[in-house]
PDB file of N, CA and C in Angstrom:
ATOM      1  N   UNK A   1     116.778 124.441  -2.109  1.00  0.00           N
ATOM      2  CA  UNK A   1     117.504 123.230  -2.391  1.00  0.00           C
ATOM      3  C   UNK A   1     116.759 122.387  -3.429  1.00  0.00           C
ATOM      4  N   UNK A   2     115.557 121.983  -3.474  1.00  0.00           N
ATOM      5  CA  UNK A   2     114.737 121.493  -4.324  1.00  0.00           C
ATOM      6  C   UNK A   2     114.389 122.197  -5.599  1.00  0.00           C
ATOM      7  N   UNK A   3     114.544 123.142  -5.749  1.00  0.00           N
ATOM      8  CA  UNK A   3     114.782 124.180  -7.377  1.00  0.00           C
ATOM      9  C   UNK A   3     116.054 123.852  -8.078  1.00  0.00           C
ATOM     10  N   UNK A   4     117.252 123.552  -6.775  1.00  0.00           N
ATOM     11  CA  UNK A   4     118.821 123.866  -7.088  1.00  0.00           C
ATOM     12  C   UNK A   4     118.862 122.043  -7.913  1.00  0.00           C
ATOM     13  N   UNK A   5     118.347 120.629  -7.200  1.00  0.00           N
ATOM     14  CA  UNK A   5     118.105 119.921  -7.771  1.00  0.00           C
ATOM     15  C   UNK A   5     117.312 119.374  -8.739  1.00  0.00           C
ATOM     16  N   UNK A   6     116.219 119.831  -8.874  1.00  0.00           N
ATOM     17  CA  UNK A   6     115.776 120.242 -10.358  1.00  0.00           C
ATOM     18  C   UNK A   6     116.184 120.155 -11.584  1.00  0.00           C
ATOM     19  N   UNK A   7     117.244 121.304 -10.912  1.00  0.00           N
ATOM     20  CA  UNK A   7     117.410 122.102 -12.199  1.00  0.00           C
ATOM     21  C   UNK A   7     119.223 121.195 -12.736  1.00  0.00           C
ATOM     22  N   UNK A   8     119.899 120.657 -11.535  1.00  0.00           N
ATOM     23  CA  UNK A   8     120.830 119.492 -12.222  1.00  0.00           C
ATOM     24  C   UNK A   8     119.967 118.324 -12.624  1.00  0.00           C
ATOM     25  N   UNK A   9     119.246 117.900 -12.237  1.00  0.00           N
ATOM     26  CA  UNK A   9     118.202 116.906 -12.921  1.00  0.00           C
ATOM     27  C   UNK A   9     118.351 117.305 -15.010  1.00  0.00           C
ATOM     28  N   UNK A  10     117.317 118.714 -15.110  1.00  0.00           N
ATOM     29  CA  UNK A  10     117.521 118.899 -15.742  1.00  0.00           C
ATOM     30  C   UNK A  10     118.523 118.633 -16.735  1.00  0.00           C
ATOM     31  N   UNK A  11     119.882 119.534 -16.339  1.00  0.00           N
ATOM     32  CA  UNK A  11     120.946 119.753 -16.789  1.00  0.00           C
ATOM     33  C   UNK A  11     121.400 118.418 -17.673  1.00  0.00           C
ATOM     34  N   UNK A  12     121.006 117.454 -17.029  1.00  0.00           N
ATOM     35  CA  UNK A  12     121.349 115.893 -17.063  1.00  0.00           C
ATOM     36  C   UNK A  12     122.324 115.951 -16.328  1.00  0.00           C
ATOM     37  N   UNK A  13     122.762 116.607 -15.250  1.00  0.00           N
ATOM     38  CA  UNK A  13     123.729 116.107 -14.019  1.00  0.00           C
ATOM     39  C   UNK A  13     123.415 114.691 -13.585  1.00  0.00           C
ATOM     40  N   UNK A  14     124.184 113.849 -14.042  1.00  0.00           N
ATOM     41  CA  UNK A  14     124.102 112.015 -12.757  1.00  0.00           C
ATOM     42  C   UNK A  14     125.196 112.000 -12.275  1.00  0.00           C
ATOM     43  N   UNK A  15     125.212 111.434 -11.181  1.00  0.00           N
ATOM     44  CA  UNK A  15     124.252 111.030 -10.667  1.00  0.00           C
ATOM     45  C   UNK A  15     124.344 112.509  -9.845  1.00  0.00           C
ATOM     46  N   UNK A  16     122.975 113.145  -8.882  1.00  0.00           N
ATOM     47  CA  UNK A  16     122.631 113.876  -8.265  1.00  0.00           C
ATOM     48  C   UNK A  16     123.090 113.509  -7.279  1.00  0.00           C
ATOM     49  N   UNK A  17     124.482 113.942  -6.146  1.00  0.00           N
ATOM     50  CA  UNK A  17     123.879 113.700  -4.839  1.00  0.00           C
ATOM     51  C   UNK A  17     124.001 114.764  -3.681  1.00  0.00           C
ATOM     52  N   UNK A  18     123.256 114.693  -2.578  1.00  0.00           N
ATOM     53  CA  UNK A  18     122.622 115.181  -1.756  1.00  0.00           C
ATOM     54  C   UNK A  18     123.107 114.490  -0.397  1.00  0.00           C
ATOM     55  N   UNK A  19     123.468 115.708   0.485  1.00  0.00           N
ATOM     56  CA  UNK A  19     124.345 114.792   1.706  1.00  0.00           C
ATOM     57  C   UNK A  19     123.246 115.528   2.661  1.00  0.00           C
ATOM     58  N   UNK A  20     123.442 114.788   3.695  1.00  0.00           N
ATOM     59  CA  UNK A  20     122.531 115.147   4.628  1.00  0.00           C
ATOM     60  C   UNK A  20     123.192 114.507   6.283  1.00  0.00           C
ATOM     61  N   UNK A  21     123.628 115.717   6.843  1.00  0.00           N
ATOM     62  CA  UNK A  21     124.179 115.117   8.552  1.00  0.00           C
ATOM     63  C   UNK A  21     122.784 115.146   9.291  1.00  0.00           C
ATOM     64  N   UNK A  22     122.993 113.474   9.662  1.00  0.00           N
ATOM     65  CA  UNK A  22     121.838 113.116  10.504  1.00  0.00           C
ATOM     66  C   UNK A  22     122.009 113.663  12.393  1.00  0.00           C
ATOM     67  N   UNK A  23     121.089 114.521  13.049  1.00  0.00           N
ATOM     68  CA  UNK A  23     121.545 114.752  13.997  1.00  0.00           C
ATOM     69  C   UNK A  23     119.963 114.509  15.054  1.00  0.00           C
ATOM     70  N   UNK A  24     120.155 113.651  16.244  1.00  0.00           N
ATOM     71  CA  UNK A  24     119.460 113.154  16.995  1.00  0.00           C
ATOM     72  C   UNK A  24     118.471 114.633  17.615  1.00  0.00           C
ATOM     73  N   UNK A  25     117.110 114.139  17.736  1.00  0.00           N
ATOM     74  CA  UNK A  25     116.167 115.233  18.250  1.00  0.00           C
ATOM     75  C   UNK A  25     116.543 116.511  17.165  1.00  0.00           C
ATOM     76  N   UNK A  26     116.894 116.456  16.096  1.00  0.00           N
ATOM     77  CA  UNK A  26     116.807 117.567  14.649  1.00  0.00           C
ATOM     78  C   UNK A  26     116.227 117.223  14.050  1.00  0.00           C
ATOM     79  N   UNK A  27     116.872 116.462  13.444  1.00  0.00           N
ATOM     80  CA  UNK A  27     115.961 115.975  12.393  1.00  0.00           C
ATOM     81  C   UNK A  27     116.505 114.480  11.815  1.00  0.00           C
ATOM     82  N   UNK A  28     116.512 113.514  12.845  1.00  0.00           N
ATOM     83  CA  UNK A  28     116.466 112.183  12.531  1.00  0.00           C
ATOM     84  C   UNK A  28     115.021 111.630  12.217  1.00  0.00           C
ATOM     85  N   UNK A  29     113.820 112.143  12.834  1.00  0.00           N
ATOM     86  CA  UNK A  29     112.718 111.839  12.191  1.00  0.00           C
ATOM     87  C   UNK A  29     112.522 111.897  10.618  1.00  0.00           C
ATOM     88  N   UNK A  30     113.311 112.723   9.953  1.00  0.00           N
ATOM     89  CA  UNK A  30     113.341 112.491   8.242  1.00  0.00           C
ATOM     90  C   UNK A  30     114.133 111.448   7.842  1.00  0.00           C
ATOM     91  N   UNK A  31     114.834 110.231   8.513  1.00  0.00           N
ATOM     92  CA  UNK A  31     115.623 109.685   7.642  1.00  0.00           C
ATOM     93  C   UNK A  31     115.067 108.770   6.620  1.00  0.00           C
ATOM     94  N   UNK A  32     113.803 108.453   6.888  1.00  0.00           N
ATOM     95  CA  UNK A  32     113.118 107.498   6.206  1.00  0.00           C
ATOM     96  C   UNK A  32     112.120 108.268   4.784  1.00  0.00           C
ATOM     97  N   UNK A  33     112.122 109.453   5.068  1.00  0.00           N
ATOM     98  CA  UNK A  33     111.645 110.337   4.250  1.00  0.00           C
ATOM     99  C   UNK A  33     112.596 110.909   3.146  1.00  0.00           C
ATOM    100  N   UNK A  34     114.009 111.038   3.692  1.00  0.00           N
ATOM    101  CA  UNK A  34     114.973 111.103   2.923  1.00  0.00           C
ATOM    102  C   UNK A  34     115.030 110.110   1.958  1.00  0.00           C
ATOM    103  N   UNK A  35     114.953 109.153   2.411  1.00  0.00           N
ATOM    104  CA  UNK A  35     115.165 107.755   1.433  1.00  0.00           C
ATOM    105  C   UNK A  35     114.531 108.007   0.483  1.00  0.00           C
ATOM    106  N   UNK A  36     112.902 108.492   1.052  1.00  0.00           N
ATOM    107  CA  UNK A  36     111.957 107.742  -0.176  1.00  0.00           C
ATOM    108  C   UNK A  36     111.912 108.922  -1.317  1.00  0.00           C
ATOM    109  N   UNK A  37     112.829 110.236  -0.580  1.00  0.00           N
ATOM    110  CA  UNK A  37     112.517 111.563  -1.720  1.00  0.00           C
ATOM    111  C   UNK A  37     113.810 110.955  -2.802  1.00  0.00           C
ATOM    112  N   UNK A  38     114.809 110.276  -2.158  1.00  0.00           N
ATOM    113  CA  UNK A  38     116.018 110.190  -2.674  1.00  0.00           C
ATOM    114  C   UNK A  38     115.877 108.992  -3.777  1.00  0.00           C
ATOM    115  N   UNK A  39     114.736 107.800  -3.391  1.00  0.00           N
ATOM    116  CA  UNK A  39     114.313 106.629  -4.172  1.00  0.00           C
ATOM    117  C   UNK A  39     113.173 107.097  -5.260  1.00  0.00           C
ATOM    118  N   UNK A  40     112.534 108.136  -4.875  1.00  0.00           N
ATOM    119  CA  UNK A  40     111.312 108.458  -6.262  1.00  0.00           C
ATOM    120  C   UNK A  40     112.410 109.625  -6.900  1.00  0.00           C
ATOM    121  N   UNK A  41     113.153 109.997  -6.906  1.00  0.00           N
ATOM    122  CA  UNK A  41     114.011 110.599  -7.427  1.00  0.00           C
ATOM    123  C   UNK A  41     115.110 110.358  -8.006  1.00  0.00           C
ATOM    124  N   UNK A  42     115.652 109.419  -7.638  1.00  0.00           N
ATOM    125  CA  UNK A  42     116.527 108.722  -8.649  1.00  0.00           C
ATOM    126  C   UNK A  42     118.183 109.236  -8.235  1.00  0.00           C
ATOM    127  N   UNK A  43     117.957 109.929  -6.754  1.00  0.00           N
ATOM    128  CA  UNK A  43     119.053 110.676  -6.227  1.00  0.00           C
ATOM    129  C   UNK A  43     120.427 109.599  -5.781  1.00  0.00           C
ATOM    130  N   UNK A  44     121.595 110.210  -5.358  1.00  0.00           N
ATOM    131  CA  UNK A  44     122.614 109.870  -4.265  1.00  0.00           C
ATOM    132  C   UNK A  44     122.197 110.165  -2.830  1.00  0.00           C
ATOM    133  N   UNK A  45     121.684 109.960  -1.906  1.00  0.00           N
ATOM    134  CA  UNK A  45     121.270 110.701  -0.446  1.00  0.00           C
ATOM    135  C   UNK A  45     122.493 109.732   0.455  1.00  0.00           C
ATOM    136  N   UNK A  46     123.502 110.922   0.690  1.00  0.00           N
ATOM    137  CA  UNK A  46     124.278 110.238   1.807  1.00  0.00           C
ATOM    138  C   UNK A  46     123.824 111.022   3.113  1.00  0.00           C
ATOM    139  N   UNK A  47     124.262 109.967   3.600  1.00  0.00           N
ATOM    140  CA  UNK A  47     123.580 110.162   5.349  1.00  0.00           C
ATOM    141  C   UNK A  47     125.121 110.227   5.820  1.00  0.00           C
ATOM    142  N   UNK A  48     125.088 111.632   6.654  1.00  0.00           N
ATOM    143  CA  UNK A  48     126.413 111.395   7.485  1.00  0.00           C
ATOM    144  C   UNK A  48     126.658 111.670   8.786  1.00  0.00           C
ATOM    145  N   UNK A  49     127.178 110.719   9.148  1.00  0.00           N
ATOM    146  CA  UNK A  49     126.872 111.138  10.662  1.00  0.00           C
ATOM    147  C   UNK A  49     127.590 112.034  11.229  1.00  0.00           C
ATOM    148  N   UNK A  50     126.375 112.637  12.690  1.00  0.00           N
ATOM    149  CA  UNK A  50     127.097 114.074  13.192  1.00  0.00           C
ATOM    150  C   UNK A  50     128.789 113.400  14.032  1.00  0.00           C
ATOM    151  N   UNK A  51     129.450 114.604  13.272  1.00  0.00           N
ATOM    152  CA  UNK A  51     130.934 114.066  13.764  1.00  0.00           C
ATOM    153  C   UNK A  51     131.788 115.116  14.744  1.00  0.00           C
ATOM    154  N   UNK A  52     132.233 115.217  15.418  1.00  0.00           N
ATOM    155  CA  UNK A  52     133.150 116.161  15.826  1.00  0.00           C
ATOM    156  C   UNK A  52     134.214 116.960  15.109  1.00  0.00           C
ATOM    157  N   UNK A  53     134.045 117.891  14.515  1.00  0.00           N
ATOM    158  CA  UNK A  53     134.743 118.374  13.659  1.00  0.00           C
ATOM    159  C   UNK A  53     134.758 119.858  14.263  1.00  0.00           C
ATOM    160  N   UNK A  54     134.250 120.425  14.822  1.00  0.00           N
ATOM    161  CA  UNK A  54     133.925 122.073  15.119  1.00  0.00           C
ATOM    162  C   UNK A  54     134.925 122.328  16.283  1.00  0.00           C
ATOM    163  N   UNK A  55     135.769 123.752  16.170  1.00  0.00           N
ATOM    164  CA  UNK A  55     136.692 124.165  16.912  1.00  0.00           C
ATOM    165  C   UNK A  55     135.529 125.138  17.901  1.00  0.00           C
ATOM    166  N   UNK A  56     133.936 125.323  17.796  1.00  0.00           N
ATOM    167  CA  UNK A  56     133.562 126.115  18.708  1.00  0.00           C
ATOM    168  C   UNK A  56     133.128 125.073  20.357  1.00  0.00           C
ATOM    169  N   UNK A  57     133.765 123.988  19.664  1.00  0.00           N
ATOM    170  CA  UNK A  57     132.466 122.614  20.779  1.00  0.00           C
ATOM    171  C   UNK A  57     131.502 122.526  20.803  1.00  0.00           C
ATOM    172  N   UNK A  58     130.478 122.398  19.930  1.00  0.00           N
ATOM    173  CA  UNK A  58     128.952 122.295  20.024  1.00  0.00           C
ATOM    174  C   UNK A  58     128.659 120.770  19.928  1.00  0.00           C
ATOM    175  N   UNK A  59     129.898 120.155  19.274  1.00  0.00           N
ATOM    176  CA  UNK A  59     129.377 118.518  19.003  1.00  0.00           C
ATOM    177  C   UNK A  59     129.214 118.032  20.015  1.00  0.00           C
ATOM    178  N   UNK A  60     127.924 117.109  20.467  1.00  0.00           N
ATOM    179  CA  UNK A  60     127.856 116.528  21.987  1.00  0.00           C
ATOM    180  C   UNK A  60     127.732 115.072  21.389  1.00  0.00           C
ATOM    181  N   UNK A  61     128.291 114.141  22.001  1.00  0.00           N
ATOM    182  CA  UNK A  61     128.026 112.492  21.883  1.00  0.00           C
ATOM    183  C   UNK A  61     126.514 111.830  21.470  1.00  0.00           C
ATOM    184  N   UNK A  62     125.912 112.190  22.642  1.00  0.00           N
ATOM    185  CA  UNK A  62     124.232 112.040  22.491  1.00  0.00           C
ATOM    186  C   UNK A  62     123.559 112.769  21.585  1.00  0.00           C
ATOM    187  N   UNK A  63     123.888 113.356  20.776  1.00  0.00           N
ATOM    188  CA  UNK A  63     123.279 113.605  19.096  1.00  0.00           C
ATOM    189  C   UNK A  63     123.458 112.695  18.267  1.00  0.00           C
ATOM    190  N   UNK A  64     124.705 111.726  18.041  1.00  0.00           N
ATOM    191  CA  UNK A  64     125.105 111.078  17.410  1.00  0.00           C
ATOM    192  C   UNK A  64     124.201 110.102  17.065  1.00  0.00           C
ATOM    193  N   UNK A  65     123.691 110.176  15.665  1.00  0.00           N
ATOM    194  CA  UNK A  65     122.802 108.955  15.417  1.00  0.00           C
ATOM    195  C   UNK A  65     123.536 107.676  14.567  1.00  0.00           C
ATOM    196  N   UNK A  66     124.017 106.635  15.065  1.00  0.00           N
ATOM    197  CA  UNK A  66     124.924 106.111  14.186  1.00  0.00           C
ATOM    198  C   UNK A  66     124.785 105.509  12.966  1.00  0.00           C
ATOM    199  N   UNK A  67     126.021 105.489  12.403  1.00  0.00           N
ATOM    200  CA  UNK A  67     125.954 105.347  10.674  1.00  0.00           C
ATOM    201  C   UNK A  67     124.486 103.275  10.814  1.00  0.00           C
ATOM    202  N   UNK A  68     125.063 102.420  12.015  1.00  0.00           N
ATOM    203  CA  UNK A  68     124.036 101.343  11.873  1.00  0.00           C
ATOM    204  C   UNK A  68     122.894 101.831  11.841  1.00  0.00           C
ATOM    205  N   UNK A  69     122.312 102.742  12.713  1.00  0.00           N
ATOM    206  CA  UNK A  69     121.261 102.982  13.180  1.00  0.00           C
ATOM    207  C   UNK A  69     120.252 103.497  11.862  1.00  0.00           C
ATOM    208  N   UNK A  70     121.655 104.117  11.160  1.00  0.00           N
ATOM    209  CA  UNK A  70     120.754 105.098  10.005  1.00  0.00           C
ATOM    210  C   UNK A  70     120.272 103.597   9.092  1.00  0.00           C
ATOM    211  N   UNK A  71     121.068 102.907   8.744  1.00  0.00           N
ATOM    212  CA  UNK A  71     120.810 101.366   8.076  1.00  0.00           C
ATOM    213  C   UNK A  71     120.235 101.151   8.595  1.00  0.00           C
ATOM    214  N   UNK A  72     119.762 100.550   9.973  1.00  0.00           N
ATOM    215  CA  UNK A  72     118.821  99.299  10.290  1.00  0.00           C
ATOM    216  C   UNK A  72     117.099 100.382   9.436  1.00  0.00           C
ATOM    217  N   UNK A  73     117.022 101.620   9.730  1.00  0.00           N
ATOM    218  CA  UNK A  73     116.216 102.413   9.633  1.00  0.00           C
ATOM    219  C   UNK A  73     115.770 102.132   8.379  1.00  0.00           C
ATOM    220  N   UNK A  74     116.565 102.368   7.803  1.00  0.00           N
ATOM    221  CA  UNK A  74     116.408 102.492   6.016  1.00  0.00           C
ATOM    222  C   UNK A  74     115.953 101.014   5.367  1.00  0.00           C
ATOM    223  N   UNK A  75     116.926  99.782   6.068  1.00  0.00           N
ATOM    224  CA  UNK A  75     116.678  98.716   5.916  1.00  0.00           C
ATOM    225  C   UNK A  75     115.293  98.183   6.225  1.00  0.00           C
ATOM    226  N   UNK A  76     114.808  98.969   6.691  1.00  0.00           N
ATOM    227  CA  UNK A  76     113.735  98.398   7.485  1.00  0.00           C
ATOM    228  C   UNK A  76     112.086  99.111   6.975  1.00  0.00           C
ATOM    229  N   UNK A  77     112.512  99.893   6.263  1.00  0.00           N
ATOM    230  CA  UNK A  77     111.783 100.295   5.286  1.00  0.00           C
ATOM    231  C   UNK A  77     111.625 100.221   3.516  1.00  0.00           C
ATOM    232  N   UNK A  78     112.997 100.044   2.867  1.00  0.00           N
ATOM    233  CA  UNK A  78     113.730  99.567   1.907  1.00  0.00           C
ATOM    234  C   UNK A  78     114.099  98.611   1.715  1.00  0.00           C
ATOM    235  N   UNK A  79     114.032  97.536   0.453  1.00  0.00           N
ATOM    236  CA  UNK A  79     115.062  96.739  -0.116  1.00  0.00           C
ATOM    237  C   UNK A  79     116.334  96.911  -0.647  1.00  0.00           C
ATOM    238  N   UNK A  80     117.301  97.162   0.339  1.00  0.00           N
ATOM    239  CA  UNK A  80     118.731  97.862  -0.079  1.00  0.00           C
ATOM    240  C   UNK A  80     119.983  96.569  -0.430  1.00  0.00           C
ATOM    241  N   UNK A  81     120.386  96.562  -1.568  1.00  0.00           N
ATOM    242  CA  UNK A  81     121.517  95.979  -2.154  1.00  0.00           C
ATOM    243  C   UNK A  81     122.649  96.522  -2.372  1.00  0.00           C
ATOM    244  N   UNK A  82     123.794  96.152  -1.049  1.00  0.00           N
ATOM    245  CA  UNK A  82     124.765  96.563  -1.192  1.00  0.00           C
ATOM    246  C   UNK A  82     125.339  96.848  -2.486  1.00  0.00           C
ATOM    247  N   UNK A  83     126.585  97.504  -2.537  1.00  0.00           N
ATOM    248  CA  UNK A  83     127.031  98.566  -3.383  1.00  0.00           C
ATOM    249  C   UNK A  83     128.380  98.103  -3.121  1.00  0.00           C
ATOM    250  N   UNK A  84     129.453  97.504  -3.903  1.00  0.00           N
ATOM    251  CA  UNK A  84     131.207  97.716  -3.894  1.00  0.00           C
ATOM    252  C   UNK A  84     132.032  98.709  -4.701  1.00  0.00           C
ATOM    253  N   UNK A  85     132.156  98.864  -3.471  1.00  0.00           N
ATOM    254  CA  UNK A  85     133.628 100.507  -4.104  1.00  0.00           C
ATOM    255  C   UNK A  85     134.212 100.372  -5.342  1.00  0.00           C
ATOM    256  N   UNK A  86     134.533 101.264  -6.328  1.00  0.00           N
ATOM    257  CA  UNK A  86     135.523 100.568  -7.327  1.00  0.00           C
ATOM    258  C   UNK A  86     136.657 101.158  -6.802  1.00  0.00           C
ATOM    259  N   UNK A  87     136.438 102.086  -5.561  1.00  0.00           N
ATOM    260  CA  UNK A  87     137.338 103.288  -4.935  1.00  0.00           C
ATOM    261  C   UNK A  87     137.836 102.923  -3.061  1.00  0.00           C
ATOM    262  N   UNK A  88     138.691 102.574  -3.240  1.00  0.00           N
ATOM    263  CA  UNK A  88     139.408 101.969  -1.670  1.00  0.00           C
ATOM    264  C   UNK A  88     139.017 102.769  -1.073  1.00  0.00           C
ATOM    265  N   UNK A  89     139.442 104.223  -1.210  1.00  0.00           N
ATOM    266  CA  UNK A  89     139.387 105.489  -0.252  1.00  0.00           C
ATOM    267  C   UNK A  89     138.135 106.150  -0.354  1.00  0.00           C
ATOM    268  N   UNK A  90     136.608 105.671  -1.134  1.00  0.00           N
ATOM    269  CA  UNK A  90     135.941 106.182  -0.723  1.00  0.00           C
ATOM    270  C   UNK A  90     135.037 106.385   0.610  1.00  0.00           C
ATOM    271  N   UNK A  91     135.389 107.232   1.266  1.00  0.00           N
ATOM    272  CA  UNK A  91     134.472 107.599   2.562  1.00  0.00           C
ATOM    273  C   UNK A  91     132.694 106.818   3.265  1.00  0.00           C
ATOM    274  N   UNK A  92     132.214 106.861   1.904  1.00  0.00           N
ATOM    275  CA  UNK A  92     130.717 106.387   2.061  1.00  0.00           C
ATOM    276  C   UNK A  92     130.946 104.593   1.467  1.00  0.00           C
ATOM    277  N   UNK A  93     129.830 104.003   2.850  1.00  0.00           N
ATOM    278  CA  UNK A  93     129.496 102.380   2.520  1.00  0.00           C
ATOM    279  C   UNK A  93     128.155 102.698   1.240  1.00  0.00           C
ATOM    280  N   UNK A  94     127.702 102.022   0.721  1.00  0.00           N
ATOM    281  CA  UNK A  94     126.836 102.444  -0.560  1.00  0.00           C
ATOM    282  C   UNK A  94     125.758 101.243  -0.744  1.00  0.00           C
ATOM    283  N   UNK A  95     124.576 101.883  -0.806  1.00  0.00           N
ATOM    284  CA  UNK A  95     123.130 100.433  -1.300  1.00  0.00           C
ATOM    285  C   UNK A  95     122.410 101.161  -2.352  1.00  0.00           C
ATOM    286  N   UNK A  96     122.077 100.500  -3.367  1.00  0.00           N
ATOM    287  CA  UNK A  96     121.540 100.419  -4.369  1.00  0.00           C
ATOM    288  C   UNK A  96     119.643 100.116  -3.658  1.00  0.00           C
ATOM    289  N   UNK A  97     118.659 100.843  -4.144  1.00  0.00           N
ATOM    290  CA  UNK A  97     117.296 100.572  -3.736  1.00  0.00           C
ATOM    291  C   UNK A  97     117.074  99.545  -5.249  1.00  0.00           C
ATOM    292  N   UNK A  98     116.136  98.636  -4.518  1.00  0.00           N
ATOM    293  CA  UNK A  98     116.290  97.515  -5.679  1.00  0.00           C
ATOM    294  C   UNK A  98     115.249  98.041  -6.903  1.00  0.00           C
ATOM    295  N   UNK A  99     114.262  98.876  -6.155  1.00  0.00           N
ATOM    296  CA  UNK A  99     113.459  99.069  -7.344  1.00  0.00           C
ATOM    297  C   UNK A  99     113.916 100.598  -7.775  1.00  0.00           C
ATOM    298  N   UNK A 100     115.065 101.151  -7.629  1.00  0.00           N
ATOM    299  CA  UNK A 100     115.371 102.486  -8.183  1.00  0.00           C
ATOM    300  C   UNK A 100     116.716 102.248  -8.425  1.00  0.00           C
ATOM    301  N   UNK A 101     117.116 103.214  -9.686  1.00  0.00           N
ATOM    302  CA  UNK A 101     118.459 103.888  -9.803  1.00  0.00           C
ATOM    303  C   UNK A 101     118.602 104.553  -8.393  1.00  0.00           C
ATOM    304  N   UNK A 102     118.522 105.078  -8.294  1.00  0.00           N
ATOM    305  CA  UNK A 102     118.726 105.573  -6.450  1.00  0.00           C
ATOM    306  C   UNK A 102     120.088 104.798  -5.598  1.00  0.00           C
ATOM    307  N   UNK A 103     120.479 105.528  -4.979  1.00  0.00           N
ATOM    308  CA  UNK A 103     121.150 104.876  -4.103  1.00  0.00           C
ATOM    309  C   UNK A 103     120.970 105.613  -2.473  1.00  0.00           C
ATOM    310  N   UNK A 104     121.586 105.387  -1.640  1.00  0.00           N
ATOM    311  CA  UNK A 104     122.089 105.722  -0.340  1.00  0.00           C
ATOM    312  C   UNK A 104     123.340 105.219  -0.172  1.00  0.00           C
ATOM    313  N   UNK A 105     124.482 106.315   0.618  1.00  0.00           N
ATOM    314  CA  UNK A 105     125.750 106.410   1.675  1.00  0.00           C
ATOM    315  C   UNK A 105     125.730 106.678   3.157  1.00  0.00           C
ATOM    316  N   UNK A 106     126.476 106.006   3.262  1.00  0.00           N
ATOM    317  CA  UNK A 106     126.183 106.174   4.948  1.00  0.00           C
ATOM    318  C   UNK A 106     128.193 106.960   4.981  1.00  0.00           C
ATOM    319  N   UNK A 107     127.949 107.962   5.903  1.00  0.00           N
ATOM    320  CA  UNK A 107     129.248 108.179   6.396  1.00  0.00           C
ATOM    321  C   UNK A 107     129.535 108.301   7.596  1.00  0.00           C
ATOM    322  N   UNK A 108     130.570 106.986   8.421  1.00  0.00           N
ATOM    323  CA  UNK A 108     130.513 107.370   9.526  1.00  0.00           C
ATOM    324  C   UNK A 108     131.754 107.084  10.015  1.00  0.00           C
ATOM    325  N   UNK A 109     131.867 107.172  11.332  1.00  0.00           N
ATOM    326  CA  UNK A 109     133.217 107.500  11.633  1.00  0.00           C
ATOM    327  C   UNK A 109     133.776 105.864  12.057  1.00  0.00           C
TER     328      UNK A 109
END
């Protein structure tokens, strides 16, 4: 994944982004690490939360890390400046890191 972004870096692909479903006892310990790869990088990192979507049932409630939770997190490590849609129907809420092109999305239900 980190070669594959690179190399749109390269390309001059902008903005880069990179989604990432946050899922409790997986790997919610990276969300703050996400940020900061996504803020020295100059990335899109949407955070989305684990949703029920699977016809096998594996989604359980108590994984769910919520779309606040992923904010207060980020907030709380970051100076994040909201972001307005130019797009009604876009899915992701959006913050600008004040000292990066960078951003973060949160997607949640």
């Amino acid at each position: 994944m980190l070669a594959a972004i690179d190399h749109a870096q390269e390309l001059g692909l902008n903005p880069v982004k990179v989604n990432a479903v946050v899922i409790r006892s997986i790997n919610d310990h990276e969300i703050e690490a996400l940020g900061e790869f996504a803020r020295s990088r100059g990335l899109v990192m949407r955070f989305i939360e684990f949703m029920p979507l699977d016809s096998a049932r594996a989604w359980q409630k108590e994984l769910v890390v919520p779309g606040r939770e992923i904010l207060q997190r980020l907030q709380g490590r970051f100076e994040l400046q909201p972001l307005k849609s130019a797009n009604p129907s876009e899915t992701a809420k959006r913050w600008k890191f004040a000292d990066s092109t960078a951003e973060i999305g949160i997607i949640a239900r």
